[in-house]
PDB file of N, CA and C in Angstrom:
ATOM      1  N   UNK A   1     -21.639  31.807  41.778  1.00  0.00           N
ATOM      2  CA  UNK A   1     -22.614  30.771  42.045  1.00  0.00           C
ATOM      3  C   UNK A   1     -22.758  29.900  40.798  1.00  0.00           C
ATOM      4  N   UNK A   2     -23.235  28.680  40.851  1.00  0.00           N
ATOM      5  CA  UNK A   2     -22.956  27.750  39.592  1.00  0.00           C
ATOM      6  C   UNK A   2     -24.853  27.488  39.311  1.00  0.00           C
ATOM      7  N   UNK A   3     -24.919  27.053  38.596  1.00  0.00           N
ATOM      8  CA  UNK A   3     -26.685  27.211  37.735  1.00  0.00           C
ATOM      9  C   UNK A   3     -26.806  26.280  38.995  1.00  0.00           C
ATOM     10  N   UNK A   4     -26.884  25.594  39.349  1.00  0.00           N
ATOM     11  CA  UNK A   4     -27.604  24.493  40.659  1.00  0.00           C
ATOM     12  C   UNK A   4     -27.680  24.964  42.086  1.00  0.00           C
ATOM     13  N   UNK A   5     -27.654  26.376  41.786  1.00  0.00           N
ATOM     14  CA  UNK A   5     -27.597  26.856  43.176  1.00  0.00           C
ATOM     15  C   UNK A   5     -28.532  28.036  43.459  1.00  0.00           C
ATOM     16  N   UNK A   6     -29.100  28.178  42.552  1.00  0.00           N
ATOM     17  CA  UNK A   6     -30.255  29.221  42.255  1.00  0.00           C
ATOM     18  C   UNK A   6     -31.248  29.081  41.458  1.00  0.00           C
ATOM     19  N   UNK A   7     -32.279  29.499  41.703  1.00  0.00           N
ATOM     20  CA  UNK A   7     -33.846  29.475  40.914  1.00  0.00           C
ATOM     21  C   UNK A   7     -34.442  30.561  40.540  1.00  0.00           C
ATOM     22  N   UNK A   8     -35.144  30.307  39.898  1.00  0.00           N
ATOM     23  CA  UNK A   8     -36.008  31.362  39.164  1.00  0.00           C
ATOM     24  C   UNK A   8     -37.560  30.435  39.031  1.00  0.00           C
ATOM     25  N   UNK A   9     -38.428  31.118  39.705  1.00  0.00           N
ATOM     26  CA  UNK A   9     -39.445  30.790  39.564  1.00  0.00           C
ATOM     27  C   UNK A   9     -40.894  31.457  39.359  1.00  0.00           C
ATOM     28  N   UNK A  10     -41.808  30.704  39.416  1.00  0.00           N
ATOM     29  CA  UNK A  10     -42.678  32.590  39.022  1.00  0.00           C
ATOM     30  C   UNK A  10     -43.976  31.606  37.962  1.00  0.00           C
ATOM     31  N   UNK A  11     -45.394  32.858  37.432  1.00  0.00           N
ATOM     32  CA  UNK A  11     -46.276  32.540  36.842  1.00  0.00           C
ATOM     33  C   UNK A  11     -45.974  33.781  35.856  1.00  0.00           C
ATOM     34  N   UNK A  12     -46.007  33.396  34.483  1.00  0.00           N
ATOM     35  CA  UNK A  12     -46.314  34.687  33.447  1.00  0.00           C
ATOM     36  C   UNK A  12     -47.566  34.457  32.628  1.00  0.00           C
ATOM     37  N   UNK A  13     -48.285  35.041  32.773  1.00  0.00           N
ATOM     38  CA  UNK A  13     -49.257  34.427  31.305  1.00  0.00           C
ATOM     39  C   UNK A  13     -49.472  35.913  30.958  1.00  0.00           C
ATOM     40  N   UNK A  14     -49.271  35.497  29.295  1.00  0.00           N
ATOM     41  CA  UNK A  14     -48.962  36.522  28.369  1.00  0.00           C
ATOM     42  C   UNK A  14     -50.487  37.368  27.579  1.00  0.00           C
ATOM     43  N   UNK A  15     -51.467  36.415  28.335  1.00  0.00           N
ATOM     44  CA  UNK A  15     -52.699  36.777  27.710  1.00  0.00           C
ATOM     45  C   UNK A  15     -53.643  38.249  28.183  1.00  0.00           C
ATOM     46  N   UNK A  16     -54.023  39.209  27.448  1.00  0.00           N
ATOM     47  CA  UNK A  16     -54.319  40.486  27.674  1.00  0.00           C
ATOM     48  C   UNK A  16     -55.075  40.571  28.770  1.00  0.00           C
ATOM     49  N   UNK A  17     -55.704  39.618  29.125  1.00  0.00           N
ATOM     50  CA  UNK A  17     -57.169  39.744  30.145  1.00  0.00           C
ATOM     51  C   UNK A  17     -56.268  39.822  31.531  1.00  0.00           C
ATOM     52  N   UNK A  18     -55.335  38.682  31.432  1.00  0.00           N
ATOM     53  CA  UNK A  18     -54.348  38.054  32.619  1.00  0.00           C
ATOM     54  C   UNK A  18     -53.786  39.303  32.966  1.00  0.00           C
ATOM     55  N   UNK A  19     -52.895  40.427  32.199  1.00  0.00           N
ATOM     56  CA  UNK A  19     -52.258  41.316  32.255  1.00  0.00           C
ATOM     57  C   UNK A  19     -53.023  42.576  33.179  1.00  0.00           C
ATOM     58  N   UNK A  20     -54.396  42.404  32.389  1.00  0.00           N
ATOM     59  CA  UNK A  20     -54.942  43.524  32.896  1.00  0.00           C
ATOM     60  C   UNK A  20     -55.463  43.213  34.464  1.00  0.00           C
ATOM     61  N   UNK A  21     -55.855  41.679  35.047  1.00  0.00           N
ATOM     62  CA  UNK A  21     -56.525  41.149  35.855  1.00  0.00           C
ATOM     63  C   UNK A  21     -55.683  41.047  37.465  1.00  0.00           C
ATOM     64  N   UNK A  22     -54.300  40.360  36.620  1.00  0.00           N
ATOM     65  CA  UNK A  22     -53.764  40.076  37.980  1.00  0.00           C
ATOM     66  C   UNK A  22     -52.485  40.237  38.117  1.00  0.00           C
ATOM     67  N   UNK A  23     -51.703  40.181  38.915  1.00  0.00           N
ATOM     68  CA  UNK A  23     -50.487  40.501  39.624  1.00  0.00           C
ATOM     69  C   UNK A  23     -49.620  39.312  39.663  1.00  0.00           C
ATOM     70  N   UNK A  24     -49.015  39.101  38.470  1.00  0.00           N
ATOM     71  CA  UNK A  24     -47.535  38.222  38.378  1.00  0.00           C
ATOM     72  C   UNK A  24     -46.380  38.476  39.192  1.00  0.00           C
ATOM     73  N   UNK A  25     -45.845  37.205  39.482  1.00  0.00           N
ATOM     74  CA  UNK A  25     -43.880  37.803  40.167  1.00  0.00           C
ATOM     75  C   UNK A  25     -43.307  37.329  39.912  1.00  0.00           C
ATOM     76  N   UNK A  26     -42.333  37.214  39.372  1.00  0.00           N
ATOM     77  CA  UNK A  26     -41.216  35.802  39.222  1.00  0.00           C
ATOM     78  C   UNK A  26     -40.288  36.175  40.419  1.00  0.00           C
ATOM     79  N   UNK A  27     -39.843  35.002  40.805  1.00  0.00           N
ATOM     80  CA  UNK A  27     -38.663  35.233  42.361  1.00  0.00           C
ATOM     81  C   UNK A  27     -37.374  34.392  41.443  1.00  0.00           C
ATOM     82  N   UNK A  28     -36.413  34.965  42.237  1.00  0.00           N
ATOM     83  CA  UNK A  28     -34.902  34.385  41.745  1.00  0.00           C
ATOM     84  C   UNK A  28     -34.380  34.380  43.022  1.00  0.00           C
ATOM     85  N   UNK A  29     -34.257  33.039  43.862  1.00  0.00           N
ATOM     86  CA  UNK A  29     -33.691  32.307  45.010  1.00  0.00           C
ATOM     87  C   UNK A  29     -32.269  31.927  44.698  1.00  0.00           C
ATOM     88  N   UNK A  30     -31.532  32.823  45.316  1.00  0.00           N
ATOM     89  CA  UNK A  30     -30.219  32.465  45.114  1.00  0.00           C
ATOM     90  C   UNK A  30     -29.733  31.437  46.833  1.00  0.00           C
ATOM     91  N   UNK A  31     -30.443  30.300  46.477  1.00  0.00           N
ATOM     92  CA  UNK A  31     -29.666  29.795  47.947  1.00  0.00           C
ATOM     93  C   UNK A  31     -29.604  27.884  47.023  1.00  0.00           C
ATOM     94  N   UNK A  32     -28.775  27.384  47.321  1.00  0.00           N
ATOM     95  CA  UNK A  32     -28.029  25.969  46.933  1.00  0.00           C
ATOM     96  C   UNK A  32     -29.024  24.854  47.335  1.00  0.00           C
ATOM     97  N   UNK A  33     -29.205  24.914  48.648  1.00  0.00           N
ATOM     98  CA  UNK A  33     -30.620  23.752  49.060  1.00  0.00           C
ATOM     99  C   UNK A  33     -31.359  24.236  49.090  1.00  0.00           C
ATOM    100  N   UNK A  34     -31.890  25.375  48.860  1.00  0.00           N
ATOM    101  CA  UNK A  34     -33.750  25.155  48.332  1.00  0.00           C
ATOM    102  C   UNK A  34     -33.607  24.990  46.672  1.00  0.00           C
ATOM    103  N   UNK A  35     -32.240  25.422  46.297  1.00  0.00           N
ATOM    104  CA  UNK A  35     -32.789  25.014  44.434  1.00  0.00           C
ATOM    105  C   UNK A  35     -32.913  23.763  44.167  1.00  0.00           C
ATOM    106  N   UNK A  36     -31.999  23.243  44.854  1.00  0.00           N
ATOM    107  CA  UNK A  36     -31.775  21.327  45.053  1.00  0.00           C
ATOM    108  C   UNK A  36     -33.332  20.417  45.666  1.00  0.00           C
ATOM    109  N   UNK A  37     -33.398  21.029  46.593  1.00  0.00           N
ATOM    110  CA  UNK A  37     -34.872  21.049  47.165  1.00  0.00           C
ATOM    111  C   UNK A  37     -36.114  20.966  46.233  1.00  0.00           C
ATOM    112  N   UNK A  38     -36.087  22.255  45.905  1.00  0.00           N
ATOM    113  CA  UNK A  38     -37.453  22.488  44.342  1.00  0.00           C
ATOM    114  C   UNK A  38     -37.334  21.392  43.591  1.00  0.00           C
ATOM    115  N   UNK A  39     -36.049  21.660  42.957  1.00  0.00           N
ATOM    116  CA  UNK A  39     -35.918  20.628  41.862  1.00  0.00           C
ATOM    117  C   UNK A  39     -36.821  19.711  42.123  1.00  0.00           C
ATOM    118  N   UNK A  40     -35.842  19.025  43.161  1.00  0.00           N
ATOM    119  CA  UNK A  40     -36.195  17.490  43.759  1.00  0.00           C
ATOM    120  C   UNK A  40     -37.675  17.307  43.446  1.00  0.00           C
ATOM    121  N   UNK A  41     -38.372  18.403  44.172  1.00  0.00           N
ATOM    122  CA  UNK A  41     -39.638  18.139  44.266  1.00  0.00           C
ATOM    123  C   UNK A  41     -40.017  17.558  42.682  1.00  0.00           C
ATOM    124  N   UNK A  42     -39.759  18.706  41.753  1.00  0.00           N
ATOM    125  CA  UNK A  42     -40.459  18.855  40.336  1.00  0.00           C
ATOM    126  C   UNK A  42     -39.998  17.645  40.034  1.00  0.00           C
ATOM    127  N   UNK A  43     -38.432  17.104  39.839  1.00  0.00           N
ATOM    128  CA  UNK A  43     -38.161  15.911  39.079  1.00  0.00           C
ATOM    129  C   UNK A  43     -38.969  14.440  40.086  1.00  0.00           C
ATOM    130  N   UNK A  44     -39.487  14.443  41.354  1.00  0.00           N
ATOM    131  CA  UNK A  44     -40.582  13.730  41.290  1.00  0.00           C
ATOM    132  C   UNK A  44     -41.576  14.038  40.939  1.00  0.00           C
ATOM    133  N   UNK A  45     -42.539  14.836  40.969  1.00  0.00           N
ATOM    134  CA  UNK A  45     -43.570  14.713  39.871  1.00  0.00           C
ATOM    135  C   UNK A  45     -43.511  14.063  38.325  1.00  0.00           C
ATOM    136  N   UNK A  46     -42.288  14.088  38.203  1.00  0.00           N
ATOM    137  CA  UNK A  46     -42.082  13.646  37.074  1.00  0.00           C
ATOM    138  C   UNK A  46     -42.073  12.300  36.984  1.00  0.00           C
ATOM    139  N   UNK A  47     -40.890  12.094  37.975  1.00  0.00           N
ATOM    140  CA  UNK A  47     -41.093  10.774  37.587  1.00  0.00           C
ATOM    141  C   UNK A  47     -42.021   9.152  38.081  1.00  0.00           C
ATOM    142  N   UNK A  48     -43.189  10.699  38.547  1.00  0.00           N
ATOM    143  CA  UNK A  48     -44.604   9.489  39.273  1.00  0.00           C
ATOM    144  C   UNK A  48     -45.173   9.585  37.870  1.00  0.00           C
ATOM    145  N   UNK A  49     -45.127  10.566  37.485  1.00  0.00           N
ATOM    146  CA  UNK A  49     -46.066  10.819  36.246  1.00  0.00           C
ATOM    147  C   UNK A  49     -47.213  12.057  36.110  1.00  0.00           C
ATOM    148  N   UNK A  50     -46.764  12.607  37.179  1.00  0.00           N
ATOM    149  CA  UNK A  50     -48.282  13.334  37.723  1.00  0.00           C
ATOM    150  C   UNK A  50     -47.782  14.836  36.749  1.00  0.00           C
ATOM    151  N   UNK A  51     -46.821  15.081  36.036  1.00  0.00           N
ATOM    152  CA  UNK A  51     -46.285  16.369  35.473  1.00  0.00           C
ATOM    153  C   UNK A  51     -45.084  16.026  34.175  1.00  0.00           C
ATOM    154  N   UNK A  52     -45.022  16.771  33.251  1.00  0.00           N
ATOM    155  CA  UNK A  52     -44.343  15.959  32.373  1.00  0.00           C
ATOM    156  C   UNK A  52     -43.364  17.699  31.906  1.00  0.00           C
ATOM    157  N   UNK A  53     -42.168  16.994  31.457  1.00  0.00           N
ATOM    158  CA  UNK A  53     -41.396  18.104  31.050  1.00  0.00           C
ATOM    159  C   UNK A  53     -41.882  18.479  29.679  1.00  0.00           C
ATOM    160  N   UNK A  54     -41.875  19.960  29.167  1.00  0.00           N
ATOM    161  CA  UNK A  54     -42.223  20.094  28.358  1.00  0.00           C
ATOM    162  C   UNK A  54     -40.844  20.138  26.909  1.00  0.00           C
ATOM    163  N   UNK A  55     -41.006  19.542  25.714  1.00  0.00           N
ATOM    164  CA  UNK A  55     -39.542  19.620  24.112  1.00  0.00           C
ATOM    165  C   UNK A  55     -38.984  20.739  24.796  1.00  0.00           C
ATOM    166  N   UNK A  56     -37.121  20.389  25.052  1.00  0.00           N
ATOM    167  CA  UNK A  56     -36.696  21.781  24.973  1.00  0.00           C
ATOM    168  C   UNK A  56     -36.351  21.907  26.819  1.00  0.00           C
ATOM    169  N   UNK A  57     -36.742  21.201  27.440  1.00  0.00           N
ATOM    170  CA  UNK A  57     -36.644  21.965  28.619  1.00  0.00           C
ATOM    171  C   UNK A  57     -35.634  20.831  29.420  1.00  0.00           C
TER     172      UNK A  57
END
C-alpha cells in the first residue's frame, strides 16, 4: 500500500488527569478513498481558514 492510501487517526492527550479520565483510540484505515476522502476534508478546512497546519506537518 503507498502512504495515500491509509490513515491513522485518533485523540492522544498526554496530560495525567486525561490518562486517568478517559478512553483514547487511534484507528489506522487502511482503505485508498476514505484516506483521500479525510484528507480532502482537512485540506479544506484549511484552505477556508477555519484550521491551520501546524511547523513540521
Amino acid at each position: 500500500m503507498t502512504p495515500d492510501s491509509c490513515i491513522r487517526f485518533g485523540n492522544t492527550s498526554r496530560q495525567e488527569a486525561a490518562q486517568r479520565r478517559n478512553v483514547e483510540a487511534g484507528v489506522l484505515v487502511r482503505d485508498r478513498a476514505f484516506a483521500r476522502a479525510l484528507q480532502g476534508q482537512f485540506d479544506a478546512l484549511v484552505e477556508h481558514g477555519l484550521v491551520r497546519r501546524l511547523p513540521g506537518s
